[in-house]
Protein backbone atom coordinates (compact mmCIF):
# COMPACT_ATOMS: atom_id res chain seq x y z
CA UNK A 1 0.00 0.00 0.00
CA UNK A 2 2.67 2.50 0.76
CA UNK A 3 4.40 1.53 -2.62
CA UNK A 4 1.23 2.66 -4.26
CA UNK A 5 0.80 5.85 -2.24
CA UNK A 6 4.22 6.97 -2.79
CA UNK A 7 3.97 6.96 -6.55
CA UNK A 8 0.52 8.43 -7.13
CA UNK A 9 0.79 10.90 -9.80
CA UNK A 10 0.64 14.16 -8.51
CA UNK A 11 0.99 13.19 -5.09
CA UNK A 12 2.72 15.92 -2.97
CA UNK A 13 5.64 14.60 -0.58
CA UNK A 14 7.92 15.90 2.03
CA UNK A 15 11.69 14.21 1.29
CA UNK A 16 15.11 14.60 2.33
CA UNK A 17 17.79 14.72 -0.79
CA UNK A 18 20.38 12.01 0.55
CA UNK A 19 22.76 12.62 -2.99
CA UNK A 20 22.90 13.86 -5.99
CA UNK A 21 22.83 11.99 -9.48
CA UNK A 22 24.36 11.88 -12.99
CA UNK A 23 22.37 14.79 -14.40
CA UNK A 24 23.09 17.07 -11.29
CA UNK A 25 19.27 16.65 -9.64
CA UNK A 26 18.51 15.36 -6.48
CA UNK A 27 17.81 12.00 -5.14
CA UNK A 28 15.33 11.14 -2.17
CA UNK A 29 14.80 7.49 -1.30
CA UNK A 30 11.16 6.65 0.26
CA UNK A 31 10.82 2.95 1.12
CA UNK A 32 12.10 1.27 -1.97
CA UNK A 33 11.04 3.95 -4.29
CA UNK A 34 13.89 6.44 -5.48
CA UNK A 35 12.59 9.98 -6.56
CA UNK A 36 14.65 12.29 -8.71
CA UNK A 37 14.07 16.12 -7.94
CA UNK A 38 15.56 19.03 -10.23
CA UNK A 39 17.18 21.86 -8.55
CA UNK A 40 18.19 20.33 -4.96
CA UNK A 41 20.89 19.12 -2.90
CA UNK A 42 22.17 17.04 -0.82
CA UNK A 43 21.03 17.51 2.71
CA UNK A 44 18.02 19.51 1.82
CA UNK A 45 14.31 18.87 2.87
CA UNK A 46 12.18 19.67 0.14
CA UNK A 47 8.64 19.59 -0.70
CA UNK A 48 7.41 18.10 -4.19
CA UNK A 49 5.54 16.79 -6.23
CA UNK A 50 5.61 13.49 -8.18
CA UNK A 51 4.47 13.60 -11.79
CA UNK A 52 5.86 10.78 -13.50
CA UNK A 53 6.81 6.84 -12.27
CA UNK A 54 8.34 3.77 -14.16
CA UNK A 55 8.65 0.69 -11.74
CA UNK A 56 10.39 1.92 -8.05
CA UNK A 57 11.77 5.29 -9.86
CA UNK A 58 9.40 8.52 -9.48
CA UNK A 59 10.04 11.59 -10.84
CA UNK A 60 9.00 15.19 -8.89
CA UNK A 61 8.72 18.53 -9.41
CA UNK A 62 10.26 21.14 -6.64
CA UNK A 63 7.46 22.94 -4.86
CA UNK A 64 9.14 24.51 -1.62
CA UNK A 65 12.17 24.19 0.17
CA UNK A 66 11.92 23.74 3.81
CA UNK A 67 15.38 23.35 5.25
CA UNK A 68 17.92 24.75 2.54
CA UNK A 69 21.87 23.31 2.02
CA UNK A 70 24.60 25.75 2.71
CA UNK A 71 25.58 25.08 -0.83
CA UNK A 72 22.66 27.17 -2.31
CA UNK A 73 22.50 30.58 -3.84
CA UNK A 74 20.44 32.37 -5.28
CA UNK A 75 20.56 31.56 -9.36
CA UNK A 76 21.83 34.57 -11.84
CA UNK A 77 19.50 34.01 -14.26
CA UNK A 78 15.60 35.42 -13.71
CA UNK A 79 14.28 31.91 -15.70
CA UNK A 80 16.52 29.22 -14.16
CA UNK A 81 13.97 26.61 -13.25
CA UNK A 82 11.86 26.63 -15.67
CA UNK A 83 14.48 27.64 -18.80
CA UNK A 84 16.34 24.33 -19.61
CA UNK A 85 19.27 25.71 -20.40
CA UNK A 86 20.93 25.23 -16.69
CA UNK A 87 21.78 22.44 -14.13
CA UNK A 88 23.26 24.30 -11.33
CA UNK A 89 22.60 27.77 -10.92
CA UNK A 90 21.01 26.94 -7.59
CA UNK A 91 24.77 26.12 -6.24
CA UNK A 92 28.15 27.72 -5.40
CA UNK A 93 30.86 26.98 -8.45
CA UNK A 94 32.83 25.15 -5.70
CA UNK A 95 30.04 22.50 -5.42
CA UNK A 96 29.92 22.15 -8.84
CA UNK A 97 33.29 21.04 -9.40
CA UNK A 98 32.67 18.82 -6.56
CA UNK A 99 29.48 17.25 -7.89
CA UNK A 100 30.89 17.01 -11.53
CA UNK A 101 33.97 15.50 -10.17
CA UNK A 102 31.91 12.78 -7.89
CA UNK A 103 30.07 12.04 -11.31
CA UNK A 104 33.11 10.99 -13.18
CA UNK A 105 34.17 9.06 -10.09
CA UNK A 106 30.87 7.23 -9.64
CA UNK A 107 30.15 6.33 -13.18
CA UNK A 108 33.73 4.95 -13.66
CA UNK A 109 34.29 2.74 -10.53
CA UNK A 110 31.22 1.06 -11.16
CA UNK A 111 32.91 -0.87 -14.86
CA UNK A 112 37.07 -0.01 -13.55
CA UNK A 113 36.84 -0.33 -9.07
CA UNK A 114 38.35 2.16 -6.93
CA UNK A 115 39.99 4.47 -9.25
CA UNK A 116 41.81 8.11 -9.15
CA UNK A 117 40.10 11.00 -10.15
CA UNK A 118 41.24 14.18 -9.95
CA UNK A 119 39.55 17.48 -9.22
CA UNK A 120 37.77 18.99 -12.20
CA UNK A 121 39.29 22.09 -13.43
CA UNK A 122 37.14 24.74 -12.94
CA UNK A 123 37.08 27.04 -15.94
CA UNK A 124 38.22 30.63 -16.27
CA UNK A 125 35.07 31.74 -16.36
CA UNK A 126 31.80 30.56 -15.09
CA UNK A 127 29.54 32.89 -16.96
CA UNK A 128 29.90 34.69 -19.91
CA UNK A 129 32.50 31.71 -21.57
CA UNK A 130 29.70 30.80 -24.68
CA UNK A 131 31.19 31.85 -27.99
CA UNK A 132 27.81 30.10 -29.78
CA UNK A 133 24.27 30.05 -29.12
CA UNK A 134 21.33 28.53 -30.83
CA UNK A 135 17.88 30.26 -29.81
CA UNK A 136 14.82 29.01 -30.62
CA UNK A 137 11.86 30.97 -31.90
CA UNK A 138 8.51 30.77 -32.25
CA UNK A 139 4.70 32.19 -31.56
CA UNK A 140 6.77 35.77 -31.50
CA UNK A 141 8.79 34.43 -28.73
CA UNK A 142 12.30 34.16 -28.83
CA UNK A 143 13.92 32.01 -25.90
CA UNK A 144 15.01 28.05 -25.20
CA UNK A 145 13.00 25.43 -24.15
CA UNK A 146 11.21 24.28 -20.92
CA UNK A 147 12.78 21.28 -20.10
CA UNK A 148 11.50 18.20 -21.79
CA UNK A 149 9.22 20.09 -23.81
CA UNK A 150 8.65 22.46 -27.08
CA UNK A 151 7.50 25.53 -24.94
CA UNK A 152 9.97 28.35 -25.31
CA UNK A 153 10.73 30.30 -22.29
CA UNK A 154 11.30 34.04 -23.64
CA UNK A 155 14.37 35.62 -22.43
CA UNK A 156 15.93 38.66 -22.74
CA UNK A 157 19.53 37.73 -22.04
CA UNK A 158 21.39 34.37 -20.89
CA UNK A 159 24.23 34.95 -18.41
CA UNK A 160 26.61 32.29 -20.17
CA UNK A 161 27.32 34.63 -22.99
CA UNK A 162 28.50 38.00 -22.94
CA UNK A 163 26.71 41.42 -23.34
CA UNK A 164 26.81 41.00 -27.17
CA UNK A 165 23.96 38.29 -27.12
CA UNK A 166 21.70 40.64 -24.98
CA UNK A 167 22.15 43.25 -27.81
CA UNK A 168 21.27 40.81 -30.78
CA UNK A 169 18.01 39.40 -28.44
CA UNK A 170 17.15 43.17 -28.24
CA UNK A 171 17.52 43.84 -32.05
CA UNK A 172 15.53 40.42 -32.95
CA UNK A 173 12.49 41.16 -30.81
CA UNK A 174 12.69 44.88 -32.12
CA UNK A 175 13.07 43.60 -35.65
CA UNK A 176 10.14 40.74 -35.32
CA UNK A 177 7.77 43.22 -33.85
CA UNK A 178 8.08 45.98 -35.68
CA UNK A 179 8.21 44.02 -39.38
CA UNK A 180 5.82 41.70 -38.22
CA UNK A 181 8.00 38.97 -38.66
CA UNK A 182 5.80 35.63 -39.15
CA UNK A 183 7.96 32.98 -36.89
CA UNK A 184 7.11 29.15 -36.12
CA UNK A 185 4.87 27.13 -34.51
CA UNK A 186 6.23 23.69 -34.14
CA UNK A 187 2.00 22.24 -33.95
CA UNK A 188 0.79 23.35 -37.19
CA UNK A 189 4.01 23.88 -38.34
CA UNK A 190 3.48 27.26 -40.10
CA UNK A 191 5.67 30.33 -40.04
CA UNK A 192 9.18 31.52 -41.11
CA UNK A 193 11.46 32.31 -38.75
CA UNK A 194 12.53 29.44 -36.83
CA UNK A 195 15.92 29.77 -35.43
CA UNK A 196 18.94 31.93 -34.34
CA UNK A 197 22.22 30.35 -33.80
CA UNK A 198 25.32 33.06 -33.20
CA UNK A 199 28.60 32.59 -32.77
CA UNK A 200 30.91 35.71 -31.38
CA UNK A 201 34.78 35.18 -32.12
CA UNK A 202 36.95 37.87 -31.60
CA UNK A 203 34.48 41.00 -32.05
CA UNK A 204 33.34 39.32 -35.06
CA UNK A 205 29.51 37.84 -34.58
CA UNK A 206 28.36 35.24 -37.26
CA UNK A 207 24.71 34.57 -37.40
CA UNK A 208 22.11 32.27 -38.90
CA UNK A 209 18.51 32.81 -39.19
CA UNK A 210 16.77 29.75 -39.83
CA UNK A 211 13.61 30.04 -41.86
CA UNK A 212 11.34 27.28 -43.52
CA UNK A 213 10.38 29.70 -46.74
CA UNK A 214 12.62 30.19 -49.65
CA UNK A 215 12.34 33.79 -48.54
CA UNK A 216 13.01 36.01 -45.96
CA UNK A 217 11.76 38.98 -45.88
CA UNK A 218 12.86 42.31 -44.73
CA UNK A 219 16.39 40.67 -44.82
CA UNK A 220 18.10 43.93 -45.74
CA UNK A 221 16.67 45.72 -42.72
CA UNK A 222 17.85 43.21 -40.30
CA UNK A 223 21.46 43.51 -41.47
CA UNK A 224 21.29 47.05 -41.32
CA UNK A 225 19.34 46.84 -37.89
CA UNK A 226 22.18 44.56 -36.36
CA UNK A 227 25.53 46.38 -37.86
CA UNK A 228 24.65 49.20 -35.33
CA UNK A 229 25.80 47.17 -32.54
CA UNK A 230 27.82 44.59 -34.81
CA UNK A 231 29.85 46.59 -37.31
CA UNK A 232 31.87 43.27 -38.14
CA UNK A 233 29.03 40.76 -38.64
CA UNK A 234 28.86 37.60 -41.49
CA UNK A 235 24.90 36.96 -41.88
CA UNK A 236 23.48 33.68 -43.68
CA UNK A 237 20.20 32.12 -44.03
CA UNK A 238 19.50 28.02 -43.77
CA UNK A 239 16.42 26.86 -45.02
CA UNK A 240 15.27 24.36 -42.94
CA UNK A 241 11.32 23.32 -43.17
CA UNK A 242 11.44 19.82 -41.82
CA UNK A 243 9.71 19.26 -38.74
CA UNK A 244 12.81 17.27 -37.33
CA UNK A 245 14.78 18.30 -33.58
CA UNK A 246 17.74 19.38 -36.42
CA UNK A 247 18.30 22.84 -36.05
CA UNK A 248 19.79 23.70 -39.46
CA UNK A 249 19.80 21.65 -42.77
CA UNK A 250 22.12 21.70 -45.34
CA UNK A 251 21.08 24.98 -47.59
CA UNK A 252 23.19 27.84 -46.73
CA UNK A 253 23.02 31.29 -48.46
CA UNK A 254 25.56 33.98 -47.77
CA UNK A 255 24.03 37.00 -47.19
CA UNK A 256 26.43 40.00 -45.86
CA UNK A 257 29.66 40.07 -44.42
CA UNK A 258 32.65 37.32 -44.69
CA UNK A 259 31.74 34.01 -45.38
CA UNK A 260 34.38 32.30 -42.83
CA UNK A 261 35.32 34.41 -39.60
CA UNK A 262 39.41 33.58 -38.61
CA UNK A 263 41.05 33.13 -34.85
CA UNK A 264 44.24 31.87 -33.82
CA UNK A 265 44.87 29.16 -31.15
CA UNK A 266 48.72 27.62 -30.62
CA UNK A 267 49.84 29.93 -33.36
CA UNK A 268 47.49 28.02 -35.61
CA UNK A 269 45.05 30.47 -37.70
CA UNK A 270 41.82 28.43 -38.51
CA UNK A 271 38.69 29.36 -40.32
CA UNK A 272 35.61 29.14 -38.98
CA UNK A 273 32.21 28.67 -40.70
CA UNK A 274 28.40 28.14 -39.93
CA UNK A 275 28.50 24.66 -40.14
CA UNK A 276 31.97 23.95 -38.17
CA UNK A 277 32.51 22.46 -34.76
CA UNK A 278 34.08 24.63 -32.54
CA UNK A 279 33.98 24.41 -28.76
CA UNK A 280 31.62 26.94 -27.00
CA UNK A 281 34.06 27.67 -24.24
CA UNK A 282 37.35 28.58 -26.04
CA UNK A 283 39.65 29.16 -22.78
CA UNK A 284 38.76 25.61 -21.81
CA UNK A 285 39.07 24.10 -24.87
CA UNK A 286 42.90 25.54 -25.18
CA UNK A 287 43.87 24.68 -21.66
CA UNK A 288 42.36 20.44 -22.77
CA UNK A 289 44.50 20.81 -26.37
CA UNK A 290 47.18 22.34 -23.83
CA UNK A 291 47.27 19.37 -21.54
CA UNK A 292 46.90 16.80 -24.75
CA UNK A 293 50.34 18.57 -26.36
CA UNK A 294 51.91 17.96 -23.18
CA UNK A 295 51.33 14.77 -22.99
CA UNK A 296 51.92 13.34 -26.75
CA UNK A 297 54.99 11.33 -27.38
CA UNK A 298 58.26 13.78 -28.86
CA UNK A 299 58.28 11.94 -32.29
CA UNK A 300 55.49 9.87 -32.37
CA UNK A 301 53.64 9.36 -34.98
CA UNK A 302 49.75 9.89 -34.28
CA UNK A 303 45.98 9.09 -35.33
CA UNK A 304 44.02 11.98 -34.44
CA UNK A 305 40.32 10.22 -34.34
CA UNK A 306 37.17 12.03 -34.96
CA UNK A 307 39.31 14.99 -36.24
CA UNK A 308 36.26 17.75 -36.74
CA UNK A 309 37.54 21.14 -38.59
CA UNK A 310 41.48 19.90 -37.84
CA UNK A 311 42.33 22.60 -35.42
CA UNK A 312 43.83 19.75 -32.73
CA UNK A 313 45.61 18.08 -35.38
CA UNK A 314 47.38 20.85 -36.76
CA UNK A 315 48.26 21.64 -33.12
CA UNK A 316 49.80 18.49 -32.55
CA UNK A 317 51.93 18.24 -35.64
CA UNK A 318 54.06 20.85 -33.68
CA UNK A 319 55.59 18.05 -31.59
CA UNK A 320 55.17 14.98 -33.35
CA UNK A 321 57.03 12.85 -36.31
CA UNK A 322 53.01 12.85 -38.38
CA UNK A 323 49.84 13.01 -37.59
CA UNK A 324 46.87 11.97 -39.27
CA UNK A 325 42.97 13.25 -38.84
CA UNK A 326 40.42 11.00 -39.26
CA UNK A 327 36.79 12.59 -39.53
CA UNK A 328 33.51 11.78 -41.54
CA UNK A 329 31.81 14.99 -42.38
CA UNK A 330 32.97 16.08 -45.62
CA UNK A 331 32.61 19.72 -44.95
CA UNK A 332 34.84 19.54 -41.38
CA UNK A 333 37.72 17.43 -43.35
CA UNK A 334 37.59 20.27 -46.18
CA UNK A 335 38.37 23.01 -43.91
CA UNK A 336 41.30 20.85 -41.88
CA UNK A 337 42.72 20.06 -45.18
CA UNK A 338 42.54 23.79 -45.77
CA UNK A 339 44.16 24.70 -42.50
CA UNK A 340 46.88 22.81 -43.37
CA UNK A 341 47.61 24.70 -46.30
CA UNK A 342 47.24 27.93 -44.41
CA UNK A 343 49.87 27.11 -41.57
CA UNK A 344 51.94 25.26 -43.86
CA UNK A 345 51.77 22.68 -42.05
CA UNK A 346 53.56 19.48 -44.14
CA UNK A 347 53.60 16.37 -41.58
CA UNK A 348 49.25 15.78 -40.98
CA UNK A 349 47.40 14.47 -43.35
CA UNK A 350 43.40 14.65 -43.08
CA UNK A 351 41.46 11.58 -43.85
CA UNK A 352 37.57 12.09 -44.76
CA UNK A 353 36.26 8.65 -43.83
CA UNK A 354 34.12 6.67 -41.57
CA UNK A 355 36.66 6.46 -38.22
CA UNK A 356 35.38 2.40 -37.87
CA UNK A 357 36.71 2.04 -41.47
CA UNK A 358 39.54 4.26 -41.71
CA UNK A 359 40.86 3.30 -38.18
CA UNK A 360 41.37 -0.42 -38.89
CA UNK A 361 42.95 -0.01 -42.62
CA UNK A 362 45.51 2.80 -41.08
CA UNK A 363 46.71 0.54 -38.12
CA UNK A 364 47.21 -2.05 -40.83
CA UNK A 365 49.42 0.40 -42.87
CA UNK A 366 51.54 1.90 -39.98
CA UNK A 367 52.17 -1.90 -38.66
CA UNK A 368 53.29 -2.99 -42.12
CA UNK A 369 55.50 -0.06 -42.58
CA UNK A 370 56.97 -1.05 -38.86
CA UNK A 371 55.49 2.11 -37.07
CA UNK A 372 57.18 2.32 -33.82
CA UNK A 373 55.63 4.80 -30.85
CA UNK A 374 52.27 5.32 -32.23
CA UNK A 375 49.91 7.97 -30.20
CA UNK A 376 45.70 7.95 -30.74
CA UNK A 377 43.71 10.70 -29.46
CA UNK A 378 39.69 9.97 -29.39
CA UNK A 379 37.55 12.64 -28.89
CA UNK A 380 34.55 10.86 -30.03
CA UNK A 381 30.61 12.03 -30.03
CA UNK A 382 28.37 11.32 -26.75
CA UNK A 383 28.11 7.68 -28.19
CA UNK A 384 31.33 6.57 -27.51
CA UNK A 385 33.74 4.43 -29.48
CA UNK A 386 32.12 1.78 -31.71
CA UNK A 387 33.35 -1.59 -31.72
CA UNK A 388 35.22 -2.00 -34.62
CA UNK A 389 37.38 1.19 -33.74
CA UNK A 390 38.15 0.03 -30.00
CA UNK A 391 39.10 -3.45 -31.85
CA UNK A 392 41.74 -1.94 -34.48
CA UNK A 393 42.90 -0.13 -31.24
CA UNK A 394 43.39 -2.62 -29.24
CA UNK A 395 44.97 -4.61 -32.41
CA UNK A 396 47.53 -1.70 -33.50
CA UNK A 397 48.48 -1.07 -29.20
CA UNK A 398 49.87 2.42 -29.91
CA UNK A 399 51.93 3.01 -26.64
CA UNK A 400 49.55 6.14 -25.18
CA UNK A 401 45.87 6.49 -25.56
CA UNK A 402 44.21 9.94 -24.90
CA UNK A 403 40.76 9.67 -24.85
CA UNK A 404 38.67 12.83 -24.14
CA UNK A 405 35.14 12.43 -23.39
CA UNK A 406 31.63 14.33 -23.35
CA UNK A 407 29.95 11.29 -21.60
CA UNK A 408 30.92 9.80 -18.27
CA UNK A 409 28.58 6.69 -19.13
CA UNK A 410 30.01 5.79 -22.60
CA UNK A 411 33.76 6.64 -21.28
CA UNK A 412 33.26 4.05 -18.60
CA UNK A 413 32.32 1.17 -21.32
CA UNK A 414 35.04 1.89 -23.91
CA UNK A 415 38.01 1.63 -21.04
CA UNK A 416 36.39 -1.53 -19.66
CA UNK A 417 37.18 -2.74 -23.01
CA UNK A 418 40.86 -0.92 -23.30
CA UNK A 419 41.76 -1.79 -19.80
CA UNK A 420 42.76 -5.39 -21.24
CA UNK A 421 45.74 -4.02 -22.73
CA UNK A 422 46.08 -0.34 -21.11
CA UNK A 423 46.26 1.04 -17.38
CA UNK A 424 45.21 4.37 -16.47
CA UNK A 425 47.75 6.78 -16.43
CA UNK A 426 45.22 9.78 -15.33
CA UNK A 427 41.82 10.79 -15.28
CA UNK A 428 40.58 14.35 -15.31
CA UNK A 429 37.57 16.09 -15.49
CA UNK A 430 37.22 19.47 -16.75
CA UNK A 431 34.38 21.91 -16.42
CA UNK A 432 33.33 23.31 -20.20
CA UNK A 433 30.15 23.91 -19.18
CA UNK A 434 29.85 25.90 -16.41
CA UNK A 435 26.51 26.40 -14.62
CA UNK A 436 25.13 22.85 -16.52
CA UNK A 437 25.45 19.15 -16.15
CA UNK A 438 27.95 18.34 -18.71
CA UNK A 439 31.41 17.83 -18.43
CA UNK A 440 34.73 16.51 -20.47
CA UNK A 441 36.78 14.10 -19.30
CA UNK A 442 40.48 13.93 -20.61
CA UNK A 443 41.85 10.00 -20.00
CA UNK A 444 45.41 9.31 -20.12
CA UNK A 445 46.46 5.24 -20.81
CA UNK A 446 49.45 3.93 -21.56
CA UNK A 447 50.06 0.10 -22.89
CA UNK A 448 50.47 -2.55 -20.12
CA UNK A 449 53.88 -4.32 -20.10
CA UNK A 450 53.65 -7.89 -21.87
């Protein structure tokens, strides 16, 4: 009976949060039941209510908080809560490393034991470190989503950019209003103007505006509009009209500006263009590529796997014998093959394959050619390693493995796998995303003595 009671469906419950789990929310236990609650901590009492349940696991809403942590604070942002955008606004920073670091720890020692992880490395900045944005829009709101839903929060700034993105928010609700801009509705699926993704490099701001029409009107007086505030600005339009969760498709116009914006990392001058990966923390990304130059093999040869746009690759090739970049989009492995040519860069070649294909027929090549002191960096998607690369890994044994990771959970299966042949040397977390859930993992293992 009290099974039942505890996971009625909007049943409102008085719990005390005994940890906190992988996504950063709460955990209260009740009898065998476990309830996850958003936006609490350990050691608080907390009033909720439940509205979902799947077997002993309930899920809860926060509806008062009646003793509070010492960890709390009171969140930056006006929408945290209901904006789902944010993790742990509701915390000091110092927690956050702690929690991030404990999920790292956890997740790992359940497939390795007892292992050593060390602190995460808190970034330079903890707000204002985006660099690129992508802002939904829709029933004349502009915004992000409620969590787990299609309902857009409207905001008029997000603390993890700078002041430029509360400037272009400004300009897009003045331009939608006063044009009477016709914008989505993901329902019935009518309306033009869809999306805004930004990217702000060096006083430079790309943009995108997403539409589902071949046209978009009053183009000319949203350039003009924005180059008050962004006198060096690269606009383009994507045409995207299918009612899928991507965000852009693959038809680009160039509208005003540059086509590519430029920065420099490591001495290494890179373009950058709408469609290219770059990370949205920059001073974190360069103190990870920092920490992965340190620790590559003087001379070694190495296989740079799921190479994006090339910028670690080229970076590498500073200290070792060749490097090769392995990566699948066609567009990404254009403009690495392009930054090679602009740093004159002669030892890296950039392979556009599959990395499961590629992988396996490159280990065969280096091993017939003798290859001594080979070095693999993975820096694969959320999904992990697949099989068939982990295999030609474990086949080729390069002497060091750095494997950096944007999923705890996947990390922890692919070194169960490499720990037949590898210890590890290190493990450490970094925080790239300040303020959410997320964090990157940079893995350090080095081949086992036969």
């Amino acid at each position: 009976m009290w099974y039942k009671y505890v996971m009625e469906i909007n049943r409102k419950l008085t719990v005390e949060i005994v940890d906190n789990g992988m996504n950063g929310e709460g955990i209260a236990k009740l009898e065998n039941t476990t309830i996850f609650v958003p936006n609490t901590l350990q050691g608080e009492v907390v009033e909720v209510e439940i509205y979902k349940t799947k077997n002993n696991l309930a899920f809860a809403n926060l509806v008062k908080i009646i003793k509070e942590s010492n960890e709390r604070r009171k969140p930056l942002c006006p929408v945290f809560g209901e904006c789902g955008g944010c993790d742990f606004q509701h915390t000091n920073y110092e927690n956050q490393l702690k929690l991030k670091t404990n999920v790292v720890k956890t997740t790992l020692q359940k497939s390795l034991g007892v292992i050593n992880v060390k602190p995460c490395v808190p970034s330079p900045k903890q707000f204002g470190y985006r660099n690129k944005i992508e802002v939904p829009i829709g029933d004349n709101k502009i915004g992000f989503y409620k969590w787990n839903t299609n309902t857009i929060v409207p905001i008029k700034n997000c603390p993890l950019c700078e002041s430029w993105f509360k400037k272009l928010l400004n300009a897009f609700d003045f331009f939608i209003k006063n044009y009477n801009i016709s914008t989505y509705n993901k329902q019935t699926r009518k309306g033009n103007l869809r999306h805004l993704v930004a990217r702000y490099i060096d006083d430079c701001l790309s943009i995108v505006v997403v539409i589902t029409e071949k046209t978009f009107p009053h183009a000319k007086e949203l350039i003009d509009l924005l180059k008050k505030d962004f006198p060096n600005l690269n606009v383009f339009q994507n045409i995207n009209a299918k009612p899928s969760g991507a965000v852009m498709s693959s038809n680009f116009k160039f509208l005003c500006g540059k086509p590519v914006q430029t920065a420099t990392d490591f001495g290494i001058m890179y373009e950058i263009s709408p469609y290219s990966f770059l990370q949205v923390n920059r001073d974190m990304q360069n103190i990870i590529y920092q920490n992965i130059l340190d620790k590559i093999e003087k001379n070694s040869v190495v296989i740079d796997a799921f190479s994006g746009a090339g910028l670690l690759t080229a970076i590498v090739s500073k200290k070792c014998k060749k490097v090769f970049g392995i990566e699948i989009v066609k567009d990404a492995s254009g403009n690495a093959d392009e930054l090679l040519k602009q740093n004159n860069i002669k030892n890296a070649i950039n392979i556009n394959a599959d990395c499961g294909v590629e992988l396996p027929k490159l280990v065969e090549k280096l091993k017939a050619q003798n290859t001594q002191n080979i070095n693999i960096i993975l820096d694969p998607p959320r999904k992990g390693v697949s099989k068939e690369v982990l295999k030609a890994i474990l086949k080729c044994q390069p002497s060091k493995i750095l494997y950096l990771s944007c999923n705890p959970a996947t990390l922890a299966r692919d070194l169960k796998e490499l720990a037949h042949k590898y210890k590890i040397e290190s493990v450490q977390p970094y925080d790239m995303f300040p303020q959410t859930k997320h964090i990157e993992t940079l893995v350090c293992l080095e081949r086992k003595e036969n």
